[in-house]
N, C-alpha and C. Protein backbone atom coordinates (compact mmCIF):
# COMPACT_ATOMS: atom_id res chain seq x y z
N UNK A 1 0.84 -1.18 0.00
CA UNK A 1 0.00 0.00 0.00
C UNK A 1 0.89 1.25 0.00
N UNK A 2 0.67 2.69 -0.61
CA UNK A 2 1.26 3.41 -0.96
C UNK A 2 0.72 4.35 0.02
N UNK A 3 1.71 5.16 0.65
CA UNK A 3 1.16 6.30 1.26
C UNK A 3 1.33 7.90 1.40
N UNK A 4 0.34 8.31 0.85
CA UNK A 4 -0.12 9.59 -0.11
C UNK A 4 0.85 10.48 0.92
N UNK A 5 1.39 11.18 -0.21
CA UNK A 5 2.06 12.15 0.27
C UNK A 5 1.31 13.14 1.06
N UNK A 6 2.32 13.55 1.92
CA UNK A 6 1.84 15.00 2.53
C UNK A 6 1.11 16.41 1.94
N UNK A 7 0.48 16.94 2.34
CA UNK A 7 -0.75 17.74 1.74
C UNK A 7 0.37 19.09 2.28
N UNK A 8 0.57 20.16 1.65
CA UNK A 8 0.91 21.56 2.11
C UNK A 8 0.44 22.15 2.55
N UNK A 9 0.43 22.62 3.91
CA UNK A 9 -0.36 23.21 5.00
C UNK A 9 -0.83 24.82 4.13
N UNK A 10 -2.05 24.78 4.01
CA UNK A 10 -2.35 26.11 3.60
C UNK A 10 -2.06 27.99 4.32
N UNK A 11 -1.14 28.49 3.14
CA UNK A 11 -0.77 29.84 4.19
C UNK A 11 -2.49 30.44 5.01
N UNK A 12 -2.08 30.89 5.84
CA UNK A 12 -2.71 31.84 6.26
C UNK A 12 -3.37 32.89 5.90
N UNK A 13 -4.97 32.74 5.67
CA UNK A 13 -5.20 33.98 4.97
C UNK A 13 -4.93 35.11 5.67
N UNK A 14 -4.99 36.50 4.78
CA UNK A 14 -4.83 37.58 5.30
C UNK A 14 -5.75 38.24 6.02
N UNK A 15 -6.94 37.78 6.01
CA UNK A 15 -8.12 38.10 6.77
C UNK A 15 -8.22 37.47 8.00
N UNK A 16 -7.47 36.18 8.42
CA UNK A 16 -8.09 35.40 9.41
C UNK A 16 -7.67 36.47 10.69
N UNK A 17 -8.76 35.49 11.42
CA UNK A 17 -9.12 36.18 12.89
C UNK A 17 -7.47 36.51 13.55
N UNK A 18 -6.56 37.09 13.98
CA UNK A 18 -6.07 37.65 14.68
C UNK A 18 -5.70 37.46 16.15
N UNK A 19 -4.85 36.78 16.65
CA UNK A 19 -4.76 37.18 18.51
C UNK A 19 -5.46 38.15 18.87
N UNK A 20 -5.51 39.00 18.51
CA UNK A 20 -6.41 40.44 19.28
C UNK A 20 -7.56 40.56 18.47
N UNK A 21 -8.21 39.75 18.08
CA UNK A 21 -9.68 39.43 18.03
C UNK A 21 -9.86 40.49 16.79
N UNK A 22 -9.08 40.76 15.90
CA UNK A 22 -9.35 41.94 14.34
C UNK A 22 -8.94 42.74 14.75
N UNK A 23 -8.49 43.60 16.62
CA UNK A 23 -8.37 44.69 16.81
C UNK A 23 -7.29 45.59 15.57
N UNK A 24 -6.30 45.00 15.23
CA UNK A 24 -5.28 45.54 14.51
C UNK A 24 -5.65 45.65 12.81
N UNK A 25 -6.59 44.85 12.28
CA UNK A 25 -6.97 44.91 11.35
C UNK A 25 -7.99 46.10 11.46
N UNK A 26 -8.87 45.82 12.62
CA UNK A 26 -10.14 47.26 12.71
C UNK A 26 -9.09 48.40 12.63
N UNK A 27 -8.11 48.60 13.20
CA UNK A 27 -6.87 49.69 13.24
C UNK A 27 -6.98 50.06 11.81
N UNK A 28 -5.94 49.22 11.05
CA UNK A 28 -5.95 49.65 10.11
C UNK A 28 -6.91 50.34 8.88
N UNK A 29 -7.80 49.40 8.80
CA UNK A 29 -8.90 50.08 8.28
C UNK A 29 -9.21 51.33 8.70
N UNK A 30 -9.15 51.51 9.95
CA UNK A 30 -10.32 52.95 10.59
C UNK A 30 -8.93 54.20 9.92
N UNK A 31 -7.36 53.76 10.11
CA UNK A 31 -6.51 54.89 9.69
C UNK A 31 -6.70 55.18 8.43
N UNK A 32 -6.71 54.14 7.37
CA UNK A 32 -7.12 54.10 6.37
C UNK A 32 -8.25 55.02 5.79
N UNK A 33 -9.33 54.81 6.18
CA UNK A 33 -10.61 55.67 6.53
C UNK A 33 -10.09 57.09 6.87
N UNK A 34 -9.99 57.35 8.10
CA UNK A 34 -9.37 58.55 8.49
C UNK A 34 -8.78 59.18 7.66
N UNK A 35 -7.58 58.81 7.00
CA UNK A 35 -6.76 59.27 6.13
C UNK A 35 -7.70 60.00 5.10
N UNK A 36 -8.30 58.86 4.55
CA UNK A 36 -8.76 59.58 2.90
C UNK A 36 -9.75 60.39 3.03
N UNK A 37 -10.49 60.61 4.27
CA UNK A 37 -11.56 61.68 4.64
C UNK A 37 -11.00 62.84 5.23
N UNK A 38 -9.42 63.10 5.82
CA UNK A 38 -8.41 64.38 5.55
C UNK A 38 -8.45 64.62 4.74
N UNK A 39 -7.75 63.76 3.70
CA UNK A 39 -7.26 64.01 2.50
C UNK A 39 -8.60 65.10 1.85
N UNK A 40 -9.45 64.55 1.45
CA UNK A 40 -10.56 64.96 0.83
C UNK A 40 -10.68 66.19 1.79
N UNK A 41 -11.00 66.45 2.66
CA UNK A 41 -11.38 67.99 3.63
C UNK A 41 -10.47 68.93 3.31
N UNK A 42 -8.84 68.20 3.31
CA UNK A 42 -8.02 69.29 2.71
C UNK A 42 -7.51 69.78 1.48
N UNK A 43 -7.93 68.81 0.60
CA UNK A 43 -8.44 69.31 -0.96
C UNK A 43 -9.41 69.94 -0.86
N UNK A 44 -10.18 70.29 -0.11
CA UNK A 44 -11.58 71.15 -0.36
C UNK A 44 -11.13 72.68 0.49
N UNK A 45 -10.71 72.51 1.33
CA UNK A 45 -10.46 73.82 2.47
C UNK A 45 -9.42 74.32 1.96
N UNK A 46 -7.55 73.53 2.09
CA UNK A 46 -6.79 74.73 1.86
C UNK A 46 -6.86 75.06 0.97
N UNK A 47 -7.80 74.85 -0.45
CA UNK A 47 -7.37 76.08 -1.84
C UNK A 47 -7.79 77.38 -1.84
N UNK A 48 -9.38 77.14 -0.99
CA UNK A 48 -10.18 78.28 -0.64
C UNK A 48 -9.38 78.92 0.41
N UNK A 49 -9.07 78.20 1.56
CA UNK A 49 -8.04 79.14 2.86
C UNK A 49 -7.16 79.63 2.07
N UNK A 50 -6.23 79.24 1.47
CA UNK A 50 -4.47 80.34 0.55
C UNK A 50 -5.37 80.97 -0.17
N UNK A 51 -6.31 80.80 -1.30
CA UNK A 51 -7.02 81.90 -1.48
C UNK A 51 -7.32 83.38 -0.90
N UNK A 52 -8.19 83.30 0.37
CA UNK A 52 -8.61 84.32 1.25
C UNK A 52 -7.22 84.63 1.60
N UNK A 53 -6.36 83.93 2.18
CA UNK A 53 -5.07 85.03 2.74
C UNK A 53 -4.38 85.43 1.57
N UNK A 54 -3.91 85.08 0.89
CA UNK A 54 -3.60 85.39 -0.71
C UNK A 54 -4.20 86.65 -0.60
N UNK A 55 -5.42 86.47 -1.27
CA UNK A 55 -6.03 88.20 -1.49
C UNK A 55 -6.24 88.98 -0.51
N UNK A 56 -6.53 88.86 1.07
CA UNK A 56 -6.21 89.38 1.66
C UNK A 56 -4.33 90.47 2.30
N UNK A 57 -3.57 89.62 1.81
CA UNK A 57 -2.48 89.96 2.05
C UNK A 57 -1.96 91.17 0.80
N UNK A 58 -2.67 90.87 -0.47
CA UNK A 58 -2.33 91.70 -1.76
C UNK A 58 -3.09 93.21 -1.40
N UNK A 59 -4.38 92.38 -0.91
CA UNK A 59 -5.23 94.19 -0.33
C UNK A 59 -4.50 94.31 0.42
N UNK A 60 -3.77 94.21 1.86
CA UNK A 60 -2.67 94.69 2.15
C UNK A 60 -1.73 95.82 2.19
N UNK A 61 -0.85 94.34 1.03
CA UNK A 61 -0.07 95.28 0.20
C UNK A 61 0.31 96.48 -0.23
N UNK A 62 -1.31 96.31 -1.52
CA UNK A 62 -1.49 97.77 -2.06
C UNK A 62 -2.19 99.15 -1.30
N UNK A 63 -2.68 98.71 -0.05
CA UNK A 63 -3.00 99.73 0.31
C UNK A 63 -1.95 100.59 0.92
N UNK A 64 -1.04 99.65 1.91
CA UNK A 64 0.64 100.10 2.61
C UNK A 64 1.50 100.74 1.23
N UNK A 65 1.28 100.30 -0.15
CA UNK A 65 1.73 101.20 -1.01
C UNK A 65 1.32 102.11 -1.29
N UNK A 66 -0.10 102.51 -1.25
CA UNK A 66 -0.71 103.57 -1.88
C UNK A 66 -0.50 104.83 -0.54
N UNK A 67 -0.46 104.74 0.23
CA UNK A 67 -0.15 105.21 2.15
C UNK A 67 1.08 105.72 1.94
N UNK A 68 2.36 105.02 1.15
CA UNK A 68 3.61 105.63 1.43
C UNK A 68 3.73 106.64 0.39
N UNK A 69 2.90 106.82 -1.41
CA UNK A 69 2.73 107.38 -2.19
C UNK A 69 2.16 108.44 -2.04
């Protein structure tokens, strides 16, 4: 009788449950999350914020020039 070779223990998926019960996977995800909902707030805010100080700083400017003229 012949006896069947050994079977290769299957890796580990990347999903499976965790010692700390997903905590480190929930981690990642939530930074993940976090991240790209900055990201997005500060593509929306600082163009408009350097904007306003931008033109604020040029009115400024020209007025401290027109004052010394």
């Amino acid at each position: 009788m012949t006896t069947p070779a050994p079977v290769a223990a299957r890796p580990a998926s990347p999903r499976a449950p965790a010692a700390d019960g997903g905590e480190a996977l929930l981690r990642e995800a939530l930074s993940k999350a976090s991240r790209e909902v900055i990201e997005k707030i500060a593509w929306e805010v600082v163009p408009q914020l350097a904007e306003t100080i931008i033109r604020e700083e040029l009115e400024r400017l020209i007025k401290d020039r027109e004052t010394q003229h």
